[in-house]
Protein backbone atom coordinates (compact mmCIF):
# COMPACT_ATOMS: atom_id res chain seq x y z
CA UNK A 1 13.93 0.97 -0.73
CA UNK A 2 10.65 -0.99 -0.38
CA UNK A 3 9.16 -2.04 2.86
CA UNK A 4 6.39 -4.39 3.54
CA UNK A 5 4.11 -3.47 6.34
CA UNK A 6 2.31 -5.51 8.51
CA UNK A 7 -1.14 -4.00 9.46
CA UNK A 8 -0.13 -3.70 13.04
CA UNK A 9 2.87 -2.02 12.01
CA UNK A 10 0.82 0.41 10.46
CA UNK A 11 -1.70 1.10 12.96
CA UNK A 12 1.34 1.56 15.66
CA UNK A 13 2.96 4.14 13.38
CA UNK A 14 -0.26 6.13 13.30
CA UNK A 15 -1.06 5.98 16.96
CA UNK A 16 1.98 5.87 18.90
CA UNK A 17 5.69 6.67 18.28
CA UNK A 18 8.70 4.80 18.01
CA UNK A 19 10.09 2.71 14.82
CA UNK A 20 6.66 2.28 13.36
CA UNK A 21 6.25 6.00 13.37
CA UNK A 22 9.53 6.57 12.11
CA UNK A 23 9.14 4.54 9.20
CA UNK A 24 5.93 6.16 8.08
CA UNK A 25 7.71 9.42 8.66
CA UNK A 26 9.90 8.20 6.12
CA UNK A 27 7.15 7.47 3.68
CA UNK A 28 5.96 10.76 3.64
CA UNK A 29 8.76 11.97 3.00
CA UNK A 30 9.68 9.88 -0.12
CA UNK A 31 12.52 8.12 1.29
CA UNK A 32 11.16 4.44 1.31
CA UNK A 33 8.08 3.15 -0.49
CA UNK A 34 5.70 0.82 1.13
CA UNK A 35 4.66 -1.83 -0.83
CA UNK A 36 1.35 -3.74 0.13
CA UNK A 37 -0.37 -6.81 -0.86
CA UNK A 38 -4.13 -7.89 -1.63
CA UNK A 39 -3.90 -10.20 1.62
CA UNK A 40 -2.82 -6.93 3.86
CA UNK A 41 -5.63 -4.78 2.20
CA UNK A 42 -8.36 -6.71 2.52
């Protein structure tokens, strides 16, 4: 599965708990990839 994350999104999953979190948890461990775009990274 790919997921597009919003910067906040991303932030919130660092910091604090909850879905965000959950999602990168997923990330790591190879279950989704995120996908980003040249308007998110810069």
């Amino acid at each position: 599965m790919k997921i597009v994350l919003d910067t906040n999104v991303f932030i919130s999953g660092i910091f604090f708990g909850g879905p965000p979190s959950q999602i990168l948890k997923s990330w790591r461990q190879s279950k989704v990839r995120i996908v980003l775009t040249e308007q998110i990274i810069e």
